[in-house]
N, C-alpha and C. Protein backbone atom coordinates (compact mmCIF):
# COMPACT_ATOMS: atom_id res chain seq x y z
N UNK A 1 1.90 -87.10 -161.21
CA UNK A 1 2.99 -88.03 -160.90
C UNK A 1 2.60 -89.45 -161.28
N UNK A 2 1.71 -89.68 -161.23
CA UNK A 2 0.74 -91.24 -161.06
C UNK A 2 1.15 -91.65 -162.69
N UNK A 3 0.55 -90.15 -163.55
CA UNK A 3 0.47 -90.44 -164.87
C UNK A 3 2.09 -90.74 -165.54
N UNK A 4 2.27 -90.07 -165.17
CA UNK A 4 4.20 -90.03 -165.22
C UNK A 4 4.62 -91.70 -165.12
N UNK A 5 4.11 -91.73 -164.26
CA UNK A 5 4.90 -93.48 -163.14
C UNK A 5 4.26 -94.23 -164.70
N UNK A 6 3.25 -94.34 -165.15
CA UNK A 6 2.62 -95.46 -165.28
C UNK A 6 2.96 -95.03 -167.10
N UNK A 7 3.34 -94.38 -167.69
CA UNK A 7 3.81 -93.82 -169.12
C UNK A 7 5.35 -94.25 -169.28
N UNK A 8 5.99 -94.13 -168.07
CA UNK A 8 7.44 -94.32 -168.12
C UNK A 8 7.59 -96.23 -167.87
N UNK A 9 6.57 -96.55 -167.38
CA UNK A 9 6.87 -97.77 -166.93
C UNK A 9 6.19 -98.78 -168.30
N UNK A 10 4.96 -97.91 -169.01
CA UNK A 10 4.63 -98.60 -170.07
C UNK A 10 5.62 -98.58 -171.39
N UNK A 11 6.35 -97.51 -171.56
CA UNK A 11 7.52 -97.00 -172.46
C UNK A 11 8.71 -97.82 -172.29
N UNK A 12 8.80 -98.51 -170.82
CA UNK A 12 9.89 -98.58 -170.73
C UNK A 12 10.35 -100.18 -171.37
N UNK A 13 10.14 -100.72 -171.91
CA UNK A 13 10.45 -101.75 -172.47
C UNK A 13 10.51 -103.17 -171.96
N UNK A 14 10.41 -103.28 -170.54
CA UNK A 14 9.76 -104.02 -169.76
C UNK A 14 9.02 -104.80 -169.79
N UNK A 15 9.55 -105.72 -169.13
CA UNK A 15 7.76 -106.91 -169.30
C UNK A 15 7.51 -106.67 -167.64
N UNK A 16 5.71 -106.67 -167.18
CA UNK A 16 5.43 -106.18 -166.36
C UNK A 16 3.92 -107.38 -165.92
N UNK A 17 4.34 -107.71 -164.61
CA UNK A 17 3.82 -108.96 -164.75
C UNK A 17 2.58 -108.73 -163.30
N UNK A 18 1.26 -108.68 -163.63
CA UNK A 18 0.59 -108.64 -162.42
C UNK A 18 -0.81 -109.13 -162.29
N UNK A 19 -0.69 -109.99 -161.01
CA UNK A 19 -1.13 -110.96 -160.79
C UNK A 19 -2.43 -110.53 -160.53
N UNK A 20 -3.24 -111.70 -161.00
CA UNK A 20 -5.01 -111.62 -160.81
C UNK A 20 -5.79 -111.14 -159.43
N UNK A 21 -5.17 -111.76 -158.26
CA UNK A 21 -5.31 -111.00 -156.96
C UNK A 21 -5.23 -109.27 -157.30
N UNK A 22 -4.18 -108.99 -157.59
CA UNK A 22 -4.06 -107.42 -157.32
C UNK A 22 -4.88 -106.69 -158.36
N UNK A 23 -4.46 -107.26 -159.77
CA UNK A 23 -5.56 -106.68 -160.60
C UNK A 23 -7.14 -106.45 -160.43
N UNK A 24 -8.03 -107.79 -159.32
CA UNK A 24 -8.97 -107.61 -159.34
C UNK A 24 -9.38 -106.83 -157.99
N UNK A 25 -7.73 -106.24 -157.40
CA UNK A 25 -8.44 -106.02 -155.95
C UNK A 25 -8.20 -104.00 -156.35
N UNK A 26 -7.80 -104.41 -156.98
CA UNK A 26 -7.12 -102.71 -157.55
C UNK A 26 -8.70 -102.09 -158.84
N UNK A 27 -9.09 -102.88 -159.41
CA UNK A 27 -10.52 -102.69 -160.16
C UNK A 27 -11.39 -102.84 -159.18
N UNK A 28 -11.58 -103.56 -158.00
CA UNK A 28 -12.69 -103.57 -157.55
C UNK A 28 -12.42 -102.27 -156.12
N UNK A 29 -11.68 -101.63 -155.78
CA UNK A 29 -11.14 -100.31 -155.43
C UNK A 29 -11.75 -99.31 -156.40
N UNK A 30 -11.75 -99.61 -157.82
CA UNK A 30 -12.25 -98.54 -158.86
C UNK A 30 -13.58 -98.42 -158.58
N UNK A 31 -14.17 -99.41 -158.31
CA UNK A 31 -15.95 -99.58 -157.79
C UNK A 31 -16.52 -99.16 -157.09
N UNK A 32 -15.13 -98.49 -156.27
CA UNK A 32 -16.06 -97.66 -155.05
C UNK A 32 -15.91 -98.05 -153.63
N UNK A 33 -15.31 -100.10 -153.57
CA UNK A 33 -15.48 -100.54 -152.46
C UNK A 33 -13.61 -100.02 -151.63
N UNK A 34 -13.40 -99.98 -150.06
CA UNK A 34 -12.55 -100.16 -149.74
C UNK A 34 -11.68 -101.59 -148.94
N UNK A 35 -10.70 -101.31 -148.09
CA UNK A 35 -10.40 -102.75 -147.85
C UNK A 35 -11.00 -103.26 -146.69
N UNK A 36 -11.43 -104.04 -146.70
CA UNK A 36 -11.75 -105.16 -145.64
C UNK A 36 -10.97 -104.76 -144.56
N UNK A 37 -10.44 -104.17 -144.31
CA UNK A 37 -8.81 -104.34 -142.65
C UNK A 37 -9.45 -102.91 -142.39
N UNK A 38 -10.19 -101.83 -143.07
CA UNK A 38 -10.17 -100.59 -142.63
C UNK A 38 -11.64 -100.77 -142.11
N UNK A 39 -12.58 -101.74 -141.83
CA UNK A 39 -13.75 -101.32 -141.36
C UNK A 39 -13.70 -100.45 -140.03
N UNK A 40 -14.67 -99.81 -139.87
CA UNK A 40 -14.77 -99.45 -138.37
C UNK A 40 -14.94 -100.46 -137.02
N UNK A 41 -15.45 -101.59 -137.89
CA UNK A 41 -15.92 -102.75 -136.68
C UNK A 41 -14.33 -104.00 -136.72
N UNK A 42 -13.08 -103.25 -137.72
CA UNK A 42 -12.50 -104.25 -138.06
C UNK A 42 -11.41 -104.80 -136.84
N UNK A 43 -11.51 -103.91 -135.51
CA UNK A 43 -10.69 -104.71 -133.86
C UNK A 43 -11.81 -105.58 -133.32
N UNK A 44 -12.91 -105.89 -133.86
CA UNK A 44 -13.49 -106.92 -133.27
C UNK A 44 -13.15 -108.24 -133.91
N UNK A 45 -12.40 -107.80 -135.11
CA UNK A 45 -12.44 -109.02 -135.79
C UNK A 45 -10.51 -109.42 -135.73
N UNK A 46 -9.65 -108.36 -135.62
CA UNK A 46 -8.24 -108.43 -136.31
C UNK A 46 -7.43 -107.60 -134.87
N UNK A 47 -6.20 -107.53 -134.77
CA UNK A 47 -5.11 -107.23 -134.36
C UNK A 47 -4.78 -105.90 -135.31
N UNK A 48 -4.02 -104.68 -135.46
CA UNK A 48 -3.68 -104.38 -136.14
C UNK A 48 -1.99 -104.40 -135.50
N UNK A 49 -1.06 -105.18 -135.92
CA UNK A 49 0.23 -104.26 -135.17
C UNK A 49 1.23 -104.16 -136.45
N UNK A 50 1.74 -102.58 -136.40
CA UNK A 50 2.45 -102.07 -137.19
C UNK A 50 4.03 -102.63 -136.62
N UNK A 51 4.47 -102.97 -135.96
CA UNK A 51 5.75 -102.74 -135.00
C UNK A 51 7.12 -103.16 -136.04
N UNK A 52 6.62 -104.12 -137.08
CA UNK A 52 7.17 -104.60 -137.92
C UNK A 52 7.17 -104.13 -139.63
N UNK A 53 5.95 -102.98 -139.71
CA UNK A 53 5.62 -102.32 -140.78
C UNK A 53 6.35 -101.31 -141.03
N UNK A 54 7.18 -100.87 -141.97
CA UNK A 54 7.72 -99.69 -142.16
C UNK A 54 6.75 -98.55 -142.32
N UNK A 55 7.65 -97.42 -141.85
CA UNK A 55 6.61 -95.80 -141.43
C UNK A 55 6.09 -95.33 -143.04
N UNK A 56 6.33 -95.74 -143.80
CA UNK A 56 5.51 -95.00 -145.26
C UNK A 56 4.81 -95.88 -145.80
N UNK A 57 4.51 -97.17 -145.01
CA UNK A 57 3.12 -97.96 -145.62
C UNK A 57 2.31 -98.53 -144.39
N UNK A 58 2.59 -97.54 -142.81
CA UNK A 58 1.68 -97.75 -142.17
C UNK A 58 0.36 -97.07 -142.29
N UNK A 59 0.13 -96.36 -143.45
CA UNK A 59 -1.04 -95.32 -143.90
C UNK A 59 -2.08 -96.51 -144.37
N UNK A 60 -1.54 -97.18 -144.70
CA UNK A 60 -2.38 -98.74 -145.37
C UNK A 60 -3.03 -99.37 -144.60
N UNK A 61 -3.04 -99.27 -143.02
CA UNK A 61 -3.76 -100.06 -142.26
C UNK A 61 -4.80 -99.14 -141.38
N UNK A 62 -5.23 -97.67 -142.00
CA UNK A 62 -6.05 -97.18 -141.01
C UNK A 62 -7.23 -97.57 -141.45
N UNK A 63 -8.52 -96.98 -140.53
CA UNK A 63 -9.18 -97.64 -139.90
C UNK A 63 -10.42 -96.37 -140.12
N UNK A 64 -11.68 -96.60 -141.07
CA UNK A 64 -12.34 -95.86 -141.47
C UNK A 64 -13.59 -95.35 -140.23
N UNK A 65 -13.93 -94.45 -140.26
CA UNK A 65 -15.21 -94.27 -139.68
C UNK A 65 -16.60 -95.18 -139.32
N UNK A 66 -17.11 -94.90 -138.78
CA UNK A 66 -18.72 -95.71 -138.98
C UNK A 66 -19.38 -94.93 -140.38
N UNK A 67 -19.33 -93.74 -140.42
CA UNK A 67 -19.61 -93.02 -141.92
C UNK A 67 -19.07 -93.27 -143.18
N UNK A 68 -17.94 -93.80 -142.66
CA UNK A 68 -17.02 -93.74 -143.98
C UNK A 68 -17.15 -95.26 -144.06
N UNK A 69 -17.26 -96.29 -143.63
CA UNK A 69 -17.44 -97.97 -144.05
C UNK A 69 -18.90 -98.42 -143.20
N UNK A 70 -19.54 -98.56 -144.24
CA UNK A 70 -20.84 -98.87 -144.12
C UNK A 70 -20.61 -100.37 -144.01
N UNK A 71 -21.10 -101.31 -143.53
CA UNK A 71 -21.11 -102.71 -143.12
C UNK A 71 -22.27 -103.51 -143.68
N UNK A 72 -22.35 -103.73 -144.92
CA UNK A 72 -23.74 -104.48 -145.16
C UNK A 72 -23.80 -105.70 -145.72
N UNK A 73 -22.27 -106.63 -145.34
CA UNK A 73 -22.05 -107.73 -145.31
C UNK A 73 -21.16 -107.78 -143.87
N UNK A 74 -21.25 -109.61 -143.33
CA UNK A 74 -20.00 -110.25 -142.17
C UNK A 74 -18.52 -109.45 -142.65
N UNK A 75 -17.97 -109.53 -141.66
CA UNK A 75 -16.43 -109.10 -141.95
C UNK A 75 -15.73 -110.50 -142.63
N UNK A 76 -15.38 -110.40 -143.55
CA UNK A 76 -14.82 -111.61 -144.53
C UNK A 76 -12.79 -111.58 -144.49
N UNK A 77 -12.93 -112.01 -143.88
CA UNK A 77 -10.84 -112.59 -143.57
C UNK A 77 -10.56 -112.50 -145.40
N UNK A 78 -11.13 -114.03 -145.91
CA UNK A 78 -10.58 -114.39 -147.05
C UNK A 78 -11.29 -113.37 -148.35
N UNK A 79 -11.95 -112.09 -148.09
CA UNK A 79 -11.76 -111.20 -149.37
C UNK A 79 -10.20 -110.55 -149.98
N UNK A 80 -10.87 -110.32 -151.06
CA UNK A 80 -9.67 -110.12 -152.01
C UNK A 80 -9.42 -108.37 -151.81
N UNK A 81 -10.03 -107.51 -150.77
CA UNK A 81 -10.48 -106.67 -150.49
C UNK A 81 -9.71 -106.47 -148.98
N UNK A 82 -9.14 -107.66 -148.70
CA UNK A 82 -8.22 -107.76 -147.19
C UNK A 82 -7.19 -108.02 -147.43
N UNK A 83 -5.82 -107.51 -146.69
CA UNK A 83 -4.48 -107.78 -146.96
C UNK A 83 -4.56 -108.94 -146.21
N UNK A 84 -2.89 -109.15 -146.46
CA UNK A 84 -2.96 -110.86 -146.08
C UNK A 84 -1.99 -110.97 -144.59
N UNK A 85 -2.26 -111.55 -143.46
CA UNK A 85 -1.71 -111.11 -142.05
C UNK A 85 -0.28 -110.83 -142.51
N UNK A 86 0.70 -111.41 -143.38
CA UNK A 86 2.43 -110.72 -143.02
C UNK A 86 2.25 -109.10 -144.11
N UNK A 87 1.57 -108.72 -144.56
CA UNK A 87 1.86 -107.48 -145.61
C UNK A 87 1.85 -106.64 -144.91
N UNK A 88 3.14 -105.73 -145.80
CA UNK A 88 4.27 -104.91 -145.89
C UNK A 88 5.07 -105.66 -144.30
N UNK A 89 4.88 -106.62 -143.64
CA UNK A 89 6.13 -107.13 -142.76
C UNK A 89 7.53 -107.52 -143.11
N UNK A 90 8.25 -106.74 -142.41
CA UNK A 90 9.77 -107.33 -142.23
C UNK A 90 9.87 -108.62 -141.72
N UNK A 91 9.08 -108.88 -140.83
CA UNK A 91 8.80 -110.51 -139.82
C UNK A 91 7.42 -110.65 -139.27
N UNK A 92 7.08 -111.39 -139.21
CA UNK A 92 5.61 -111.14 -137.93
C UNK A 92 4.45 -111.32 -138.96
N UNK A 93 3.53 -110.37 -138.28
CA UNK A 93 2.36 -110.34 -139.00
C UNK A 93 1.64 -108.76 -138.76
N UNK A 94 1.26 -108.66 -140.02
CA UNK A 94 0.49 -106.81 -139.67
C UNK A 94 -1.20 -107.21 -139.11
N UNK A 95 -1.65 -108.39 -139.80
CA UNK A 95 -2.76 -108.17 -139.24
C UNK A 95 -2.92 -109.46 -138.71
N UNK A 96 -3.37 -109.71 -137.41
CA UNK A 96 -3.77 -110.55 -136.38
C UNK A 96 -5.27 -111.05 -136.39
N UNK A 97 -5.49 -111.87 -136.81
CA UNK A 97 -7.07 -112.30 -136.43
C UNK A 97 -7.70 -112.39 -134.86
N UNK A 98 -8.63 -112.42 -134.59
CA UNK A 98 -9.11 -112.49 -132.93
C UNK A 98 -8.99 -113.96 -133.23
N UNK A 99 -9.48 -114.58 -134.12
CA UNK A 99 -9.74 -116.32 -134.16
C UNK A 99 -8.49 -116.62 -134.98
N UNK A 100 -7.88 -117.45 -134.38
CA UNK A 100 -6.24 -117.75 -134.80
C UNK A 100 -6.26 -118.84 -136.16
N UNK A 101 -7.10 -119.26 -136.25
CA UNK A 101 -7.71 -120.36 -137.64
C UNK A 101 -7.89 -119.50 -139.11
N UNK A 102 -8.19 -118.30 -138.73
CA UNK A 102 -8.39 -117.53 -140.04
C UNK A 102 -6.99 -116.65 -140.09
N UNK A 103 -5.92 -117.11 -139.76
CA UNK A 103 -4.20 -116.63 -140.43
C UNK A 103 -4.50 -116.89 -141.25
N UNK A 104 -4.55 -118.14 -141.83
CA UNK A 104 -3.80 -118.47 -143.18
C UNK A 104 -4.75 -118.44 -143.96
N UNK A 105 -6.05 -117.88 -143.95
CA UNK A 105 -6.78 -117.48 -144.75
C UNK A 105 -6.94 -115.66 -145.54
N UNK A 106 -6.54 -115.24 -144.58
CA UNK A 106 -6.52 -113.50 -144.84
C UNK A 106 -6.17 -113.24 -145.87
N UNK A 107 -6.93 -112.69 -146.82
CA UNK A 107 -6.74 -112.22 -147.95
C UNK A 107 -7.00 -113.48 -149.36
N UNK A 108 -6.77 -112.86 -150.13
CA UNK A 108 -7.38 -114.10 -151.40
C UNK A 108 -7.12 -113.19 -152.95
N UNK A 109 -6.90 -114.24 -153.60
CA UNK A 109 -6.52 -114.10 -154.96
C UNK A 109 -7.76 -113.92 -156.01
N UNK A 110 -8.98 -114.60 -155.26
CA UNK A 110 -10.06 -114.38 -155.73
C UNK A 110 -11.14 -113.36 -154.95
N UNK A 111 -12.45 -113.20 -155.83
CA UNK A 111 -13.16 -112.24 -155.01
C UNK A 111 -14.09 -113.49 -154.47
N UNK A 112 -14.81 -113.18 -153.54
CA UNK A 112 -15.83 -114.13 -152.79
C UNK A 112 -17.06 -113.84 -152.43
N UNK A 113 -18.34 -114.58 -151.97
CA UNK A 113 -19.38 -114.27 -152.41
C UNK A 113 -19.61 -113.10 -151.45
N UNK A 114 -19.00 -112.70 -150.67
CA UNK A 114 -19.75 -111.25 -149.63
C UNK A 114 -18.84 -110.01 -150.73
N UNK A 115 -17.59 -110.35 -151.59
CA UNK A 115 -17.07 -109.20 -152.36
C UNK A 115 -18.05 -108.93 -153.52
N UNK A 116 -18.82 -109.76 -153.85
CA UNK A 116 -19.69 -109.39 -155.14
C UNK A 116 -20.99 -109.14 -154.64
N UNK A 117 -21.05 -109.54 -153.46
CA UNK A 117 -22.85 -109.04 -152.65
C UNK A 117 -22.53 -107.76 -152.33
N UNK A 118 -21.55 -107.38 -151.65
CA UNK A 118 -21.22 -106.07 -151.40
C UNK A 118 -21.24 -104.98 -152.64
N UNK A 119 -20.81 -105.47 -154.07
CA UNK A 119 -20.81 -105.04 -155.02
C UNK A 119 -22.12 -104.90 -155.77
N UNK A 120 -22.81 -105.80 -155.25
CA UNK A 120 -24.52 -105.46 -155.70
C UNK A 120 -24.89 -104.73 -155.02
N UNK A 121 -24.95 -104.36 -153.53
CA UNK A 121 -25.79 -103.75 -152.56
C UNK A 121 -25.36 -102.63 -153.32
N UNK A 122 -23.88 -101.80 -153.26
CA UNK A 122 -23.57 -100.60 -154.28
C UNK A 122 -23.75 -99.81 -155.29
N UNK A 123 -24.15 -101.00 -156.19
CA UNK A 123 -24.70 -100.95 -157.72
C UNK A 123 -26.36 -101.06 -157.74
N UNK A 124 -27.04 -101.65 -156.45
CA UNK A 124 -28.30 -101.59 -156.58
C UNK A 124 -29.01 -102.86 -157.53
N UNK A 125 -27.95 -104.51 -157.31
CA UNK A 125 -28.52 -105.03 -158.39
C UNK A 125 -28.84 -106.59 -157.13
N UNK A 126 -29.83 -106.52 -157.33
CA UNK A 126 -29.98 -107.60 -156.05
C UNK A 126 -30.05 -109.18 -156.83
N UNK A 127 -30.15 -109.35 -157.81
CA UNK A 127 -29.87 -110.39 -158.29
C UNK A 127 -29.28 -110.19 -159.79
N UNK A 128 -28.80 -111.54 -160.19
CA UNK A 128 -28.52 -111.77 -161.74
C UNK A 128 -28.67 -112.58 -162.23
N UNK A 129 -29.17 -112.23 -163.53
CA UNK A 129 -30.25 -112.88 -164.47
C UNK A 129 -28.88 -114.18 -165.18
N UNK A 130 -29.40 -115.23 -164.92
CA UNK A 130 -28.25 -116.63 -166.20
C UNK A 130 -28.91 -116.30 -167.20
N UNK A 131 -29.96 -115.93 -167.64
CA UNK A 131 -31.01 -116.36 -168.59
C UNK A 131 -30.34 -115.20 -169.86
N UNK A 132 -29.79 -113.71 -169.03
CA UNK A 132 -29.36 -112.77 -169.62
C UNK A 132 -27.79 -112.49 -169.57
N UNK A 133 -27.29 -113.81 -169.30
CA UNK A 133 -25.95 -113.60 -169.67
C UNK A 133 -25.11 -112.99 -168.16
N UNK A 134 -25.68 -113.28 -166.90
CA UNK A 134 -25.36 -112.38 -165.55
C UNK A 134 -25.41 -111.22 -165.64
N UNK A 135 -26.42 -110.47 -166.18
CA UNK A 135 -26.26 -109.16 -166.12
C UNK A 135 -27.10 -108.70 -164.62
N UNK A 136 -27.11 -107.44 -164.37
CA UNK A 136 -28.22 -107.38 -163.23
C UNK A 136 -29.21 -106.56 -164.03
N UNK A 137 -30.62 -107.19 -163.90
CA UNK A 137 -31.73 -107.07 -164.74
C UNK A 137 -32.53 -105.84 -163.92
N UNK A 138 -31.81 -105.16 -163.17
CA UNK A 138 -33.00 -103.68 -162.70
C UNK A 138 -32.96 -102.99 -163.19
């Protein structure tokens, strides 16, 4: 079906316009990482309330295991890896911060330095070389 969606939509003559946030949060999903809102530790940090979320995109806000989200960075509000407090809302907000200062930060268009540390710890590359162009030199 996926392949279908995305053949009919490239065929279709369309101009199709998508933004650097989603592109890099949708590739960095390809990497392996998940979202920021599903940690296991993520009610110490957030609210979750659906009340305002419609029933076929409340699947978007569950809430992974201790097995299944390993924690080896802070919980980061402004990753590009976190939805943003009103998404999928009719009104309100889906996700609630415990600290009311990080609303208007939730979520981000860019990735940030715990989304690319997280992405090394994964990849196994603990630093990167300027000298070699940022590659990771292990």
């Amino acid at each position: 079906l996926r392949a279908r969606l995305v053949d009919s939509v490239a065929t279709s003559g369309r101009e199709i316009k998508l933004q650097i946030g989603i592109a890099t949060h949708e590739f960095i999903h390809s990497l392996g990482s998940r979202h920021e809102h599903a940690r296991y530790d993520r009610d110490d940090h957030i609210t979750v309330d659906l009340t305002n979320v419609a029933w076929e995109m409340q699947d978007q806000f569950g809430k992974g295991g201790d097995l299944a989200t390993v924690n080896y960075t802070p919980y980061e509000y402004g990753s590009v890896m976190h939805y943003s407090a009103n998404t999928f809302t009719s009104k309100g907000y889906s996700l609630k911060p415990k600290i009311g200062r990080y609303l208007q930060t939730e979520g981000s268009r860019y990735t940030t330095f715990y989304d690319l540390k997280m992405l090394n710890i994964y990849y196994n590359c603990p630093a990167l070389d300027k000298a070699v162009g940022y590659f990771c030199t292990k």
